[in-house]
C-alpha atoms as a PDB file:
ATOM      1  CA  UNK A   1     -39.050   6.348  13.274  1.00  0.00           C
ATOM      2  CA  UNK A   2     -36.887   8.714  11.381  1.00  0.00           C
ATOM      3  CA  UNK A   3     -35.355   7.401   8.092  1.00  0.00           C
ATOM      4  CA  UNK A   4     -31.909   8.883   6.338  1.00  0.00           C
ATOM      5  CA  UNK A   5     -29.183   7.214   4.127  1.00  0.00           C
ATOM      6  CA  UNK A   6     -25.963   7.140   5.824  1.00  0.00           C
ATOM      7  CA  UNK A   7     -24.171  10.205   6.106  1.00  0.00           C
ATOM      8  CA  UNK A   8     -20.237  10.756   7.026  1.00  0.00           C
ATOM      9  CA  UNK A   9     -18.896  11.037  10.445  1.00  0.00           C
ATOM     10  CA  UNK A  10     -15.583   9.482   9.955  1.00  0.00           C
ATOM     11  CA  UNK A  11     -13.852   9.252   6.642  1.00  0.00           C
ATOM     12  CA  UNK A  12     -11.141   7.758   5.892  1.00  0.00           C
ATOM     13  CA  UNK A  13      -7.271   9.487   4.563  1.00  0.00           C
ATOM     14  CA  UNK A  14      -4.487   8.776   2.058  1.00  0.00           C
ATOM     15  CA  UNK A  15      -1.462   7.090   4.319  1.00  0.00           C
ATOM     16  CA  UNK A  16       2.160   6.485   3.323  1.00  0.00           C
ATOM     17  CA  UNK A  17       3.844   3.561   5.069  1.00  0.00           C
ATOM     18  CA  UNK A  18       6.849   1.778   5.551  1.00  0.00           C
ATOM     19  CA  UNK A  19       7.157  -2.332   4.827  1.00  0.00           C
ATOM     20  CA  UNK A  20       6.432  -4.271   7.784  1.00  0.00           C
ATOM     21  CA  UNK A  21       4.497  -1.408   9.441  1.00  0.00           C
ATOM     22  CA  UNK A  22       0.674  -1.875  10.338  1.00  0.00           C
ATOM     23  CA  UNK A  23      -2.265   0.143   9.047  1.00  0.00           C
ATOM     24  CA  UNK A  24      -4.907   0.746  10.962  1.00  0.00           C
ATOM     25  CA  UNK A  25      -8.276   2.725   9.059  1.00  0.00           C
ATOM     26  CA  UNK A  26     -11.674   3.585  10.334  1.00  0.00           C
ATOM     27  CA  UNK A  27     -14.863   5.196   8.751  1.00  0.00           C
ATOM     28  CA  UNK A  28     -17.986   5.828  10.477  1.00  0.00           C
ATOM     29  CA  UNK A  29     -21.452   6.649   9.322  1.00  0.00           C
ATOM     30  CA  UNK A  30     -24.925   7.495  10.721  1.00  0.00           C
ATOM     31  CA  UNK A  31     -28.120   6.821   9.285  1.00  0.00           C
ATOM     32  CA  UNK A  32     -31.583   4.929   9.236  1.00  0.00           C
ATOM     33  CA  UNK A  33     -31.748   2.009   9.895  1.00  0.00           C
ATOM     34  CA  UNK A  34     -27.850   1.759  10.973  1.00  0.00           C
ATOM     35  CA  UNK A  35     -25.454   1.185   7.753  1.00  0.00           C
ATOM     36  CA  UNK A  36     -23.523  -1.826   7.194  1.00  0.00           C
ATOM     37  CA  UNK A  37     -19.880  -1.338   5.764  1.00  0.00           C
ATOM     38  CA  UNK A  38     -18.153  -3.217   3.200  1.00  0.00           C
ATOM     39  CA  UNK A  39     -14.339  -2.599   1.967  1.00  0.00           C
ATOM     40  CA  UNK A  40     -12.666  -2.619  -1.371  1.00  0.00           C
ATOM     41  CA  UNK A  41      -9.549  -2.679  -2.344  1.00  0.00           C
ATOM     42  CA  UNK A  42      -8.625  -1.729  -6.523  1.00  0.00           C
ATOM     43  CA  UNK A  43     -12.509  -1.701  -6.845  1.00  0.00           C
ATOM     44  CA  UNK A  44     -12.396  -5.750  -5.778  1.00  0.00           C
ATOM     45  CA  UNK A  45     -14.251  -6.552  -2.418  1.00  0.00           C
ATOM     46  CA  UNK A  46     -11.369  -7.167   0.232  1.00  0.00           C
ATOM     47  CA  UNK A  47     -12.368 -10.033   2.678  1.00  0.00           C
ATOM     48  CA  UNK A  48     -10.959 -10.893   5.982  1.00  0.00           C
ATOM     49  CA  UNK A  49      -7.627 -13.307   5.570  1.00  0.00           C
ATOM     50  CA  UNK A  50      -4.573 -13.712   7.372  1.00  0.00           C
ATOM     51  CA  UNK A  51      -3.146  -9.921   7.827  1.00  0.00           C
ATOM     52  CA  UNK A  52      -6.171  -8.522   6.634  1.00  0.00           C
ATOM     53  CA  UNK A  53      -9.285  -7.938   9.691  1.00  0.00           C
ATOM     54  CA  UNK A  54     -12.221  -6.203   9.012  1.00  0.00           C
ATOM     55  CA  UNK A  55     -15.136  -5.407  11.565  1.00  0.00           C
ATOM     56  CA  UNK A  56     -17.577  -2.969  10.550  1.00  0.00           C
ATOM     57  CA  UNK A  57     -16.152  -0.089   9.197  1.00  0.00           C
ATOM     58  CA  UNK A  58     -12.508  -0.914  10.462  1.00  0.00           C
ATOM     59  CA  UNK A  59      -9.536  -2.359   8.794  1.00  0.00           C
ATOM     60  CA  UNK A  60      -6.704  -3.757   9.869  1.00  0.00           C
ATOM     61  CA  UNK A  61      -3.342  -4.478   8.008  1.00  0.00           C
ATOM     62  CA  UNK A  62      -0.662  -5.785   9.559  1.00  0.00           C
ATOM     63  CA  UNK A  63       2.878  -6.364   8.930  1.00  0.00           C
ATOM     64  CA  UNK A  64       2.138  -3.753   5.494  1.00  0.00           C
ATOM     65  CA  UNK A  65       4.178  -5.822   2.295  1.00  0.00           C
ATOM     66  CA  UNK A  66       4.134  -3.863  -1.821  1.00  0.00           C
ATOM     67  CA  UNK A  67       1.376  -5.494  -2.863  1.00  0.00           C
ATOM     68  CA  UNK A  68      -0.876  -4.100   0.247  1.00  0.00           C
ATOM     69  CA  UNK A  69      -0.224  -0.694  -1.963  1.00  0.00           C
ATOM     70  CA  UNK A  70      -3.082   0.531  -3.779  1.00  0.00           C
ATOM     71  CA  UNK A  71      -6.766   2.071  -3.195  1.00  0.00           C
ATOM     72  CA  UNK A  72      -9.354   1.314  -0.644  1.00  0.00           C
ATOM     73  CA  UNK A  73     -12.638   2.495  -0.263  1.00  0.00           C
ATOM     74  CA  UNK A  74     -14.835   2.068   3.038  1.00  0.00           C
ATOM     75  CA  UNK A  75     -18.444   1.834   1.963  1.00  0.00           C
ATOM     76  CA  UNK A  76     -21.398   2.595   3.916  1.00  0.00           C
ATOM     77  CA  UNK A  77     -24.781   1.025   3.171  1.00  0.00           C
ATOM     78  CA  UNK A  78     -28.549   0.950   4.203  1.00  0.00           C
ATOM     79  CA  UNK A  79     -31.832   0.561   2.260  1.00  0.00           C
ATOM     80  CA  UNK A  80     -31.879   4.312   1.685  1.00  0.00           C
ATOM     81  CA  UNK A  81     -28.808   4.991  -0.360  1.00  0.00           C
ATOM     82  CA  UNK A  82     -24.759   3.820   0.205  1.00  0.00           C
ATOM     83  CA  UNK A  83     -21.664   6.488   0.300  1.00  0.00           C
ATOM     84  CA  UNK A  84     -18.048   6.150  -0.225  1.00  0.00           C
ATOM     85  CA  UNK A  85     -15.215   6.894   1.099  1.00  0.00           C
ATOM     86  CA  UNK A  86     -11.563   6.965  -0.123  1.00  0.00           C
ATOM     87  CA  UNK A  87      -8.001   6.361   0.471  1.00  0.00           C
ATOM     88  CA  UNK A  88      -4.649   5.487  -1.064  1.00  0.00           C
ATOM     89  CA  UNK A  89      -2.357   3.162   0.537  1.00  0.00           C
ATOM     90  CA  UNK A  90       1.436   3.857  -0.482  1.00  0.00           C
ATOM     91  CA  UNK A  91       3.949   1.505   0.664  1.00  0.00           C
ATOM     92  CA  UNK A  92       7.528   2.551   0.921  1.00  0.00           C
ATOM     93  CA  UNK A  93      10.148  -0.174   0.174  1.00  0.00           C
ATOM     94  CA  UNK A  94      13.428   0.193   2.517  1.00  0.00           C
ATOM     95  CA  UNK A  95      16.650   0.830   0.834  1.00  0.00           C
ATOM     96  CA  UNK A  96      19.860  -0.686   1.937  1.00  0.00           C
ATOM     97  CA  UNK A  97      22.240   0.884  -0.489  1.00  0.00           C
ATOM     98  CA  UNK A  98      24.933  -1.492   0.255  1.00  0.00           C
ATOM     99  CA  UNK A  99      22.868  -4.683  -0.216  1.00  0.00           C
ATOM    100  CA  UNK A 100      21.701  -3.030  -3.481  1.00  0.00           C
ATOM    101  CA  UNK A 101      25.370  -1.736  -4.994  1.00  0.00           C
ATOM    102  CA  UNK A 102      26.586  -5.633  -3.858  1.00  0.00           C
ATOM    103  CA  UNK A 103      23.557  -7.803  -5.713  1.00  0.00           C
ATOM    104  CA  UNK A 104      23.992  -4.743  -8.902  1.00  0.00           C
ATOM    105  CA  UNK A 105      27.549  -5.252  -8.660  1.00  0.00           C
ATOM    106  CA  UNK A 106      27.661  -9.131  -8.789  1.00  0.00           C
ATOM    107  CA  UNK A 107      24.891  -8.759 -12.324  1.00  0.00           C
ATOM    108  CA  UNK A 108      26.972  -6.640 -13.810  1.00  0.00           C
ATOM    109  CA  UNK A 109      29.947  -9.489 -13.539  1.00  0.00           C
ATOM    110  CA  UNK A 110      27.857 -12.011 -15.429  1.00  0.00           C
ATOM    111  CA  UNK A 111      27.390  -9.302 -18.771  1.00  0.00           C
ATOM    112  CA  UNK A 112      30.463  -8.388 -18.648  1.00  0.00           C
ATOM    113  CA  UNK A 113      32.579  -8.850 -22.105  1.00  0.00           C
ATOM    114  CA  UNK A 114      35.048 -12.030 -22.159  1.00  0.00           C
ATOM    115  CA  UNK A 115      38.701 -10.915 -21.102  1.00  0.00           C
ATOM    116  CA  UNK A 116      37.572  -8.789 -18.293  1.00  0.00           C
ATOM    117  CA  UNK A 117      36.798  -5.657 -19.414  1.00  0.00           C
ATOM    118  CA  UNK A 118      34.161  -3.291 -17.349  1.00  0.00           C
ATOM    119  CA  UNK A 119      31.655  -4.306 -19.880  1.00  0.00           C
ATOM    120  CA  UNK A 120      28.218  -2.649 -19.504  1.00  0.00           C
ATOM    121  CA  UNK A 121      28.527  -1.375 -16.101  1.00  0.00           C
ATOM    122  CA  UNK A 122      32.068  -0.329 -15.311  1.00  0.00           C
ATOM    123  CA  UNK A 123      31.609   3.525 -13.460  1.00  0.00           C
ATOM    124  CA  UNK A 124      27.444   3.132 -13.935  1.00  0.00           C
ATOM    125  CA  UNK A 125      26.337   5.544 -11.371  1.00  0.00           C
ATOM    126  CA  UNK A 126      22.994   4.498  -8.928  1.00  0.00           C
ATOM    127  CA  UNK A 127      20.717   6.866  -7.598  1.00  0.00           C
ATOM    128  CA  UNK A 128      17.777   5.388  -5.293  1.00  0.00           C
ATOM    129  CA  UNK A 129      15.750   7.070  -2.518  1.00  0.00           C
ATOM    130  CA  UNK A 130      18.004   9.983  -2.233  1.00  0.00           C
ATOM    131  CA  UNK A 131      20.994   7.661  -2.053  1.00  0.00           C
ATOM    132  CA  UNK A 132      24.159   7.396  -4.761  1.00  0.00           C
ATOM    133  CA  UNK A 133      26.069   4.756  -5.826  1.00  0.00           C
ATOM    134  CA  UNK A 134      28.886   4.344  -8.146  1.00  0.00           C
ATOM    135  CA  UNK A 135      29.366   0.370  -9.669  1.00  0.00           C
ATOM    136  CA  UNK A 136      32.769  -0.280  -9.737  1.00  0.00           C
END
């Protein structure tokens, strides 16, 4: 019987996603004996709980939320040596602009001076994702 740490046949890739989308990664390795796989996320181990299912050297996210955001590594284990492999996870937050311009423009009503003047925020302009705003 032939004996080899685990090689590569599948890594896994940097993905960008939007909130409430799913993630889906998978890494594959050969070797002997067969490699286990373990998953971390941040350098932590990342266990299987609620949206989060792992199985092998697959791992499923669903339903993607900010603090899903960060990096993962797939590792691949036998007696004979372990390899990683890894991957960031960006999460992009959805921008409403109007929902955004109405909650900015109801803060900047509580600092503003006492008689009514514009205060702090009178003609403040808003730039997010690409998007302009103008607090009036």
């Amino acid at each position: 019987m032939a004996i080899a740490q685990p090689n590569w046949i599948q890594k896994i890739n940097d993905i960008h996603v939007a909130m409430e989308e799913n993630v889906f990664w998978e890494c594959k390795a050969n070797g002997r004996p067969k490699p286990t796989y373990r998953w971390l996320k941040n350098g932590e181990p990342l266990l299987t709980q609620d949206r989060i299912q792992i199985e092998q050297g697959t791992l499923n996210i669903t339903i993607v939320n900010l603090s899903d955001a960060g990096m993962y590594q797939c590792l691949a284990e036998n007696k004979h040596g372990v390899i990683f492999s890894n991957a960031e996870l960006s999460v992009i937050g959805l921008y409403n602009g109007g929902e955004v311009a109405t909650t900015l423009r109801k803060l900047c009503l509580m600092v503003q001076y006492p008689g009514g003047s514009p205060g702090l925020c009178g003609g403040t302009h808003l730039t997010l994702a690409g998007q302009s705003n103008t607090i009036k």
